[in-house]
PDB file of N, CA and C in Angstrom:
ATOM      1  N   UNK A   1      66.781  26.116  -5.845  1.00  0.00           N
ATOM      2  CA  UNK A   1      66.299  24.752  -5.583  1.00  0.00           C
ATOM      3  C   UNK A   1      64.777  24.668  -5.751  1.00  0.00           C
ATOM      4  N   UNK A   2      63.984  25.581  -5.332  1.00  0.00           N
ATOM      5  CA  UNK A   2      62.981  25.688  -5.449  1.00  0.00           C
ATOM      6  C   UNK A   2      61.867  26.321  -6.606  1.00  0.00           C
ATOM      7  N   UNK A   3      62.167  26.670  -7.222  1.00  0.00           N
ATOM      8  CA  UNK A   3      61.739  27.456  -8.737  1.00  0.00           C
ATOM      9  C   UNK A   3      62.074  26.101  -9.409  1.00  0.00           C
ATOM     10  N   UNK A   4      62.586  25.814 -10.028  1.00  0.00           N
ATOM     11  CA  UNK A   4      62.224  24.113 -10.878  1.00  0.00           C
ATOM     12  C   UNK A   4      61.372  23.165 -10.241  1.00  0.00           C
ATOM     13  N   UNK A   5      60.666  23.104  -9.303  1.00  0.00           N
ATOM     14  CA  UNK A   5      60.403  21.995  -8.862  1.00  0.00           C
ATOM     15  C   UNK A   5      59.003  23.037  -8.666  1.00  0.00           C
ATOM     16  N   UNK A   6      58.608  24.707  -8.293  1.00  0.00           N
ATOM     17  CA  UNK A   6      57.291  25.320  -8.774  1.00  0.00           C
ATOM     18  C   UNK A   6      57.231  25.340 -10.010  1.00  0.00           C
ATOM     19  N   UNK A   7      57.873  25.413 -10.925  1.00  0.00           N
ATOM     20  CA  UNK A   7      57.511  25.511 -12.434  1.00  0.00           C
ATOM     21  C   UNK A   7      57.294  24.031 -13.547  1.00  0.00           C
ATOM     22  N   UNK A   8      57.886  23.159 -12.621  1.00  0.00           N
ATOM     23  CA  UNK A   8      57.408  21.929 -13.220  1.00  0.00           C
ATOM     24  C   UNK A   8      55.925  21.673 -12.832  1.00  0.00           C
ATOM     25  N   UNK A   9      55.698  22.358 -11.658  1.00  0.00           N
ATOM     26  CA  UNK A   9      54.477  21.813 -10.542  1.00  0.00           C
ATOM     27  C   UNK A   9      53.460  22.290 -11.375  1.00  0.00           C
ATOM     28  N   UNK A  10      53.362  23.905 -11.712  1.00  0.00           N
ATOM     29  CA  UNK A  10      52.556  24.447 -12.616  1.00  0.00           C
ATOM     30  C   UNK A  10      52.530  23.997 -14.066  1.00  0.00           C
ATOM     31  N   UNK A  11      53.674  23.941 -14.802  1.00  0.00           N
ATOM     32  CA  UNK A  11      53.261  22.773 -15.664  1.00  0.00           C
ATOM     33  C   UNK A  11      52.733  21.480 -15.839  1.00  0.00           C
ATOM     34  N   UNK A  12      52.692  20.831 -14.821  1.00  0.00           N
ATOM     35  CA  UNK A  12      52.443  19.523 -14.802  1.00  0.00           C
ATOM     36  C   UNK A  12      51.013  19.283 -14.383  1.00  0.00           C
ATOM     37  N   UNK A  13      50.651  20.447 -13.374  1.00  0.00           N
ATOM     38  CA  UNK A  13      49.373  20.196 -13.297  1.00  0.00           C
ATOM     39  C   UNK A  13      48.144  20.611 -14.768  1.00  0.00           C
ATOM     40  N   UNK A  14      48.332  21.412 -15.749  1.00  0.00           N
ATOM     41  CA  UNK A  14      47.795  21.104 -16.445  1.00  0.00           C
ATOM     42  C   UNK A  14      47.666  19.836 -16.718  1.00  0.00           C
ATOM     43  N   UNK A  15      48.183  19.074 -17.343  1.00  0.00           N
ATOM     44  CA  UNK A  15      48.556  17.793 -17.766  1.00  0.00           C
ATOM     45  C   UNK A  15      47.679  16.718 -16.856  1.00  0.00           C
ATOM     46  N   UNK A  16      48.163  16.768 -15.373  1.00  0.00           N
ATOM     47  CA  UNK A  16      48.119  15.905 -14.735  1.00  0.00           C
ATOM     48  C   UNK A  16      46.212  15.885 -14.593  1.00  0.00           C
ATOM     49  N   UNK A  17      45.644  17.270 -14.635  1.00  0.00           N
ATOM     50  CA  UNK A  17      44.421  17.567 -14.418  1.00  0.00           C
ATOM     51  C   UNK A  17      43.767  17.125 -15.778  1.00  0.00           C
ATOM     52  N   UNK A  18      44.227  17.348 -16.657  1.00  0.00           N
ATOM     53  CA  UNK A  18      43.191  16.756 -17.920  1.00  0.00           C
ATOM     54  C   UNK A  18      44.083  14.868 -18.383  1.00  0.00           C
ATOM     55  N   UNK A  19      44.763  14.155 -17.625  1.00  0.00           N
ATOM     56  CA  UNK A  19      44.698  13.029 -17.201  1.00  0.00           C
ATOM     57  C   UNK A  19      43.870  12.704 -16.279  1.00  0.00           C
ATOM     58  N   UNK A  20      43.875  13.015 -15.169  1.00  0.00           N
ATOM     59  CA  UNK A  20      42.530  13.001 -14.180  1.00  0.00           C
ATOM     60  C   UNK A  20      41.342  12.817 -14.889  1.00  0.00           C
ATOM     61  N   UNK A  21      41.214  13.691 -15.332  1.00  0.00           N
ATOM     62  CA  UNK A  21      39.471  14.050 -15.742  1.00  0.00           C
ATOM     63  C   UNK A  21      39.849  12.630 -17.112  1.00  0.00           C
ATOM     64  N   UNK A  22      40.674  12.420 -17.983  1.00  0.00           N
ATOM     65  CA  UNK A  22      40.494  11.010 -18.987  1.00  0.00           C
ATOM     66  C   UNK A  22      40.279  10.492 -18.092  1.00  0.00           C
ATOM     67  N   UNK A  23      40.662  10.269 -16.986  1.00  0.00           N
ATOM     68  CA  UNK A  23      40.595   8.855 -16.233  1.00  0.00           C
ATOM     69  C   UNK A  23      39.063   8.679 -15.680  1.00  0.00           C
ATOM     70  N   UNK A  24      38.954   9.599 -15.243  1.00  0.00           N
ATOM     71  CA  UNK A  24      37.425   9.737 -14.370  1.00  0.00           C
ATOM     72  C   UNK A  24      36.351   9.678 -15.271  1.00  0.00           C
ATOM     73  N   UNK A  25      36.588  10.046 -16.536  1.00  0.00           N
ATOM     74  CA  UNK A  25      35.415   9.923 -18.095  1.00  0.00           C
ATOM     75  C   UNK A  25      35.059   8.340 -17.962  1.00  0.00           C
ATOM     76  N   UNK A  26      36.549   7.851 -18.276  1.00  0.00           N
ATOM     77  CA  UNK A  26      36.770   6.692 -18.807  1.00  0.00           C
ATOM     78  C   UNK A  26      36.008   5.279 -17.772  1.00  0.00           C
ATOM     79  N   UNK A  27      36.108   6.045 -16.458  1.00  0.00           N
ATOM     80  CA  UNK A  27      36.100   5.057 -14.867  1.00  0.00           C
ATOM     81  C   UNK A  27      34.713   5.296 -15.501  1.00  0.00           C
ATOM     82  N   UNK A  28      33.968   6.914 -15.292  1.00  0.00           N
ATOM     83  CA  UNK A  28      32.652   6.923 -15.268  1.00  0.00           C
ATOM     84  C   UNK A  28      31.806   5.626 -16.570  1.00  0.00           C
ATOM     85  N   UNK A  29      32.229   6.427 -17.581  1.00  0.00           N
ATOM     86  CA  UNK A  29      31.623   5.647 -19.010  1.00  0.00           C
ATOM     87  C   UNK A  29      31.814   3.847 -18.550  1.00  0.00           C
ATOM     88  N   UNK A  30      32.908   3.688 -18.276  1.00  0.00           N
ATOM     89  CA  UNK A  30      33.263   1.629 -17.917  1.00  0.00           C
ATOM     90  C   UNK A  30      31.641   1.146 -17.250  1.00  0.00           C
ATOM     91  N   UNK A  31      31.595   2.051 -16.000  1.00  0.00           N
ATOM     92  CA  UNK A  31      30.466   1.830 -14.691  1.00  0.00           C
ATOM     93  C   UNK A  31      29.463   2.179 -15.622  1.00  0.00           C
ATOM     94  N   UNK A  32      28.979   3.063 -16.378  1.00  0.00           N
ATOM     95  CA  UNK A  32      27.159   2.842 -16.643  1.00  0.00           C
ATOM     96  C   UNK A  32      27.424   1.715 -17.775  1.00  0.00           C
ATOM     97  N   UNK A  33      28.362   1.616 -18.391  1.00  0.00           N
ATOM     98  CA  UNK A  33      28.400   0.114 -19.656  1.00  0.00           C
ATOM     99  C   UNK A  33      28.351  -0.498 -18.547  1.00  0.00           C
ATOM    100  N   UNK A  34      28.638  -1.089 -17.781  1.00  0.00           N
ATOM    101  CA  UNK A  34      29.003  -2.558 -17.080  1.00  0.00           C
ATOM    102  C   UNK A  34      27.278  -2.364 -16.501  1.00  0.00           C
ATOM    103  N   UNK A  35      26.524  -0.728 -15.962  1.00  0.00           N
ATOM    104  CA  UNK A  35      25.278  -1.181 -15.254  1.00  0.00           C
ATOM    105  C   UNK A  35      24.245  -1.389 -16.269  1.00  0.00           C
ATOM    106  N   UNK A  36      24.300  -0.617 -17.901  1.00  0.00           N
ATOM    107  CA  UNK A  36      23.707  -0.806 -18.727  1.00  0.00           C
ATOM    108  C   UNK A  36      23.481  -2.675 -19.063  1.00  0.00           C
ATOM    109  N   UNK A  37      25.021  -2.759 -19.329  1.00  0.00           N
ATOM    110  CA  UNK A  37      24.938  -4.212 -19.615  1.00  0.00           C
ATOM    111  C   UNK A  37      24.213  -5.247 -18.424  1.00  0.00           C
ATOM    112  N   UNK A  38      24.569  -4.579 -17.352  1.00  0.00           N
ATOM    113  CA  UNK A  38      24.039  -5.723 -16.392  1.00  0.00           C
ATOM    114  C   UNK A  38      22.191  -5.392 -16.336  1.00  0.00           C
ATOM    115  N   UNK A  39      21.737  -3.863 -16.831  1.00  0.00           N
ATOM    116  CA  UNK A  39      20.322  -3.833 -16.944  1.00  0.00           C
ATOM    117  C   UNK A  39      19.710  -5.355 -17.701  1.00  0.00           C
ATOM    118  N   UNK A  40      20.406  -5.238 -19.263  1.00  0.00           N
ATOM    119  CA  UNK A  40      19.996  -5.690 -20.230  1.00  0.00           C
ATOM    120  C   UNK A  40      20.103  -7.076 -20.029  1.00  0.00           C
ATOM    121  N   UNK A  41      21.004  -7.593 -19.068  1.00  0.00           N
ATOM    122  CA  UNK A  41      20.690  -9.377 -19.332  1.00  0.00           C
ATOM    123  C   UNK A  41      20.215  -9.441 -18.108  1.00  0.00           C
ATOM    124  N   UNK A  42      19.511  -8.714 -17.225  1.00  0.00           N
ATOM    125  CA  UNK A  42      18.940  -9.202 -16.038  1.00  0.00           C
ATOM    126  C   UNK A  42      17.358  -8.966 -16.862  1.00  0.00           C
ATOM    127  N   UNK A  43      17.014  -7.762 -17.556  1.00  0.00           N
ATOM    128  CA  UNK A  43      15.486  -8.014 -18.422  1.00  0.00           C
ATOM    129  C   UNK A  43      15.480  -8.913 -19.394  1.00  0.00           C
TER     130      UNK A  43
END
């Protein structure tokens, strides 16, 4: 019962960890465009 559900776990966390990190690029990069942009029409 338990060995499929560790071996998916270890597989999946690759995966799940370099989804994470797209996500957190993607969150990061959105936030300095949105503060860049908000630099540029407040000068």
């Amino acid at each position: 019962m338990h060995t499929p559900i560790e071996v998916n776990a270890v597989a999946g966390s690759k995966e799940c960890r370099v989804k994470t990190r797209k996500r957190a690029f993607s969150h990061i990069s959105m936030s300095y465009i949105d503060i860049y942009i908000a630099k540029t029409t407040n000068s």
